[in-house]
Protein backbone atom coordinates (compact mmCIF):
# COMPACT_ATOMS: atom_id res chain seq x y z
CA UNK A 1 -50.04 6.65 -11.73
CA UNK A 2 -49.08 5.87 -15.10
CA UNK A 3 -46.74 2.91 -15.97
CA UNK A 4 -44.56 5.75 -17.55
CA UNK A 5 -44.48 7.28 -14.12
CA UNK A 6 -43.65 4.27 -12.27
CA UNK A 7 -40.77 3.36 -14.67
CA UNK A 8 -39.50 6.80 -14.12
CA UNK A 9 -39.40 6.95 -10.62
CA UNK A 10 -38.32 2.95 -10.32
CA UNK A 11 -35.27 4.09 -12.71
CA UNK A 12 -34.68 7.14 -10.57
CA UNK A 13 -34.83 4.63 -7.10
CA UNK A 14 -32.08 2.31 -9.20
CA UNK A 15 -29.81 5.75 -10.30
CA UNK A 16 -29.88 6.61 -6.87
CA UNK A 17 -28.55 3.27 -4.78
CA UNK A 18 -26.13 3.44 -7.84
CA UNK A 19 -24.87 6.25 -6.75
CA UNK A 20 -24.85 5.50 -3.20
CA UNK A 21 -22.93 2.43 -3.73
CA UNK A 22 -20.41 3.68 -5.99
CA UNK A 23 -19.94 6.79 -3.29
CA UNK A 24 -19.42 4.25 -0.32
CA UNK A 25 -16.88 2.33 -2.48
CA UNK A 26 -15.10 5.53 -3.61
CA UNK A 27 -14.80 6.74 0.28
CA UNK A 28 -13.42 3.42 1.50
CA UNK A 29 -11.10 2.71 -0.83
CA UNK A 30 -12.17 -0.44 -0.97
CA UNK A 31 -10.93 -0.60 -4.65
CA UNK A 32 -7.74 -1.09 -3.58
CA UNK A 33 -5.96 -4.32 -3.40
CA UNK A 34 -5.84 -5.88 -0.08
CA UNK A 35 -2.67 -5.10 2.74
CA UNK A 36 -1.09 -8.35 3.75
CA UNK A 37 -1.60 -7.39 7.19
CA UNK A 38 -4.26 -6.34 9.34
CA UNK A 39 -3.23 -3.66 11.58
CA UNK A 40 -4.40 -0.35 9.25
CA UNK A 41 -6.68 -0.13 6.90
CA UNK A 42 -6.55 0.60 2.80
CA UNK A 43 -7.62 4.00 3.97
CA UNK A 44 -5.62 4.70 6.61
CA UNK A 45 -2.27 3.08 4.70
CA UNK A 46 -2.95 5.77 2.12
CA UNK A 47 -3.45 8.38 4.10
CA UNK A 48 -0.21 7.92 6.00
CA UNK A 49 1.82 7.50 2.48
CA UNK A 50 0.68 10.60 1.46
CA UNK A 51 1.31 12.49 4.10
CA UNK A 52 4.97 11.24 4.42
CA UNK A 53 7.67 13.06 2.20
CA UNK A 54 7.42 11.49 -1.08
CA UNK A 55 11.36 10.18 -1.32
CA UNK A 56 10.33 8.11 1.98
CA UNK A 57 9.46 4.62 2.91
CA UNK A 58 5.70 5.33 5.46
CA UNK A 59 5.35 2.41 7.58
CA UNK A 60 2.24 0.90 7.60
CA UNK A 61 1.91 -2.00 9.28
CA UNK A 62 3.42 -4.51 11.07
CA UNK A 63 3.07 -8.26 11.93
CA UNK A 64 5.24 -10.66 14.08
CA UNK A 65 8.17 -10.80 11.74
CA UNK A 66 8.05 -7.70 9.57
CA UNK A 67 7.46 -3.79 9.28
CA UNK A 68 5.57 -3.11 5.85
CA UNK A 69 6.37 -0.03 4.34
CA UNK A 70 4.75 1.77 1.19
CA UNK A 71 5.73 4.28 -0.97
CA UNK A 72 5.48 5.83 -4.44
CA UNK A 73 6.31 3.76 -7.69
CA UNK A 74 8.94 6.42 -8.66
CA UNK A 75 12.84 4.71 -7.05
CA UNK A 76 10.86 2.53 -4.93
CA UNK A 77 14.10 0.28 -4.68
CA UNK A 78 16.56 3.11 -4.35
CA UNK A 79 14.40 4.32 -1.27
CA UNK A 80 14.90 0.64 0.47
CA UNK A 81 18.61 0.65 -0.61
CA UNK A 82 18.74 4.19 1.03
CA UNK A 83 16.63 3.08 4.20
CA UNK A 84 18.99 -0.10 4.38
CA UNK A 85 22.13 2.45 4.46
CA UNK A 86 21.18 4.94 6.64
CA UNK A 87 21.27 2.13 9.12
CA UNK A 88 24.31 0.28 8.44
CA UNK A 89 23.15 -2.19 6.27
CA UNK A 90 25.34 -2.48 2.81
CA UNK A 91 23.23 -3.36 -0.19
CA UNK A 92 24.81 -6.79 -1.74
CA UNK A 93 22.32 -8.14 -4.24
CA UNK A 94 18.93 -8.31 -5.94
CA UNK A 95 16.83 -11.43 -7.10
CA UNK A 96 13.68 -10.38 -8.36
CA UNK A 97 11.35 -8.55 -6.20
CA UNK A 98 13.95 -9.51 -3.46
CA UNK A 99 16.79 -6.61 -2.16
CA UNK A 100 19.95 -8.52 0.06
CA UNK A 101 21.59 -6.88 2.63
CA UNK A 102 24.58 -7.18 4.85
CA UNK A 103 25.73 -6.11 7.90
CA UNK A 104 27.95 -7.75 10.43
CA UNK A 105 28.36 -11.45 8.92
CA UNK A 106 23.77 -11.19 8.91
CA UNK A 107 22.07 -10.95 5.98
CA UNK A 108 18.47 -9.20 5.66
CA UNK A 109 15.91 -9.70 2.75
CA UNK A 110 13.64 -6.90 2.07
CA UNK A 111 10.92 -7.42 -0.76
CA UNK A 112 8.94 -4.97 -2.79
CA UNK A 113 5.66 -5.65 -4.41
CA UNK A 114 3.52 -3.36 -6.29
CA UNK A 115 0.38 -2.67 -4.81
CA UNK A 116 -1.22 -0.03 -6.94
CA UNK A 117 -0.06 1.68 -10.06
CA UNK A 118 1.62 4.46 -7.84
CA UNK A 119 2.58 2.87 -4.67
CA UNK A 120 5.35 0.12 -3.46
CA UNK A 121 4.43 -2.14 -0.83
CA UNK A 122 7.77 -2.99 1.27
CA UNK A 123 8.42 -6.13 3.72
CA UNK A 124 11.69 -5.58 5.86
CA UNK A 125 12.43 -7.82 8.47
CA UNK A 126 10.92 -6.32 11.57
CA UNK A 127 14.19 -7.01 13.92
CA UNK A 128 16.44 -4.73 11.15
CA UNK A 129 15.97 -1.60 12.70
């Protein structure tokens, strides 16, 4: 073999686990930011937010004292406010990232963070519901 041949085929043996990396990062989503909370994956958090109607919070997740939620950028907050309502919650204030509720003299703090450029992550207090 030639040292031209060699190059060649040591450049084609670096294009190649190139791509294989890049393919393995593309199918795990692994690109994406990390979830606060263990129970799903990047993956599978995606997958159920985009299978959920897109003027809906998708729960995701859930850890001792909250249900996390995600949705799409577009009236992120207007979807919590709406969530909040449909269960008797009236929306009072908001500080920030932070939403305030009220219902029966208790108040409930839901926060909204943005994960990705087109999804919201939610935390609601998991004894709302």
């Amino acid at each position: 073999m030639t040292i031209r041949r060699i190059g060649a085929y040591v450049t084609g043996l670096l294009l190649l686990c190139l791509a294989a990396i890049a393919g393995m990062i593309l199918w795990s989503k692994s690109y994406y930011p990390p979830l606060p909370f263990d129970s799903v994956s990047r993956k599978e958090a995606l997958a159920i937010v985009r299978q959920a109607p897109a003027d809906t919070l998708a729960k995701v997740g859930e850890d001792a004292r909250s249900d996390w939620y995600l949705t799409r950028t577009s009236d992120a907050k207007e979807k919590v406010k709406r969530w909040f309502a449909e269960r008797g919650w009236t929306f009072k204030d908001q500080e920030g990232a932070g939403l305030f509720f009220e219902r029966n003299g208790r108040t409930a703090i839901a926060t909204t963070t943005q994960w990705t450029g087109r999804y919201v992550l939610c935390q609601i207090p998991a004894d709302v519901t």
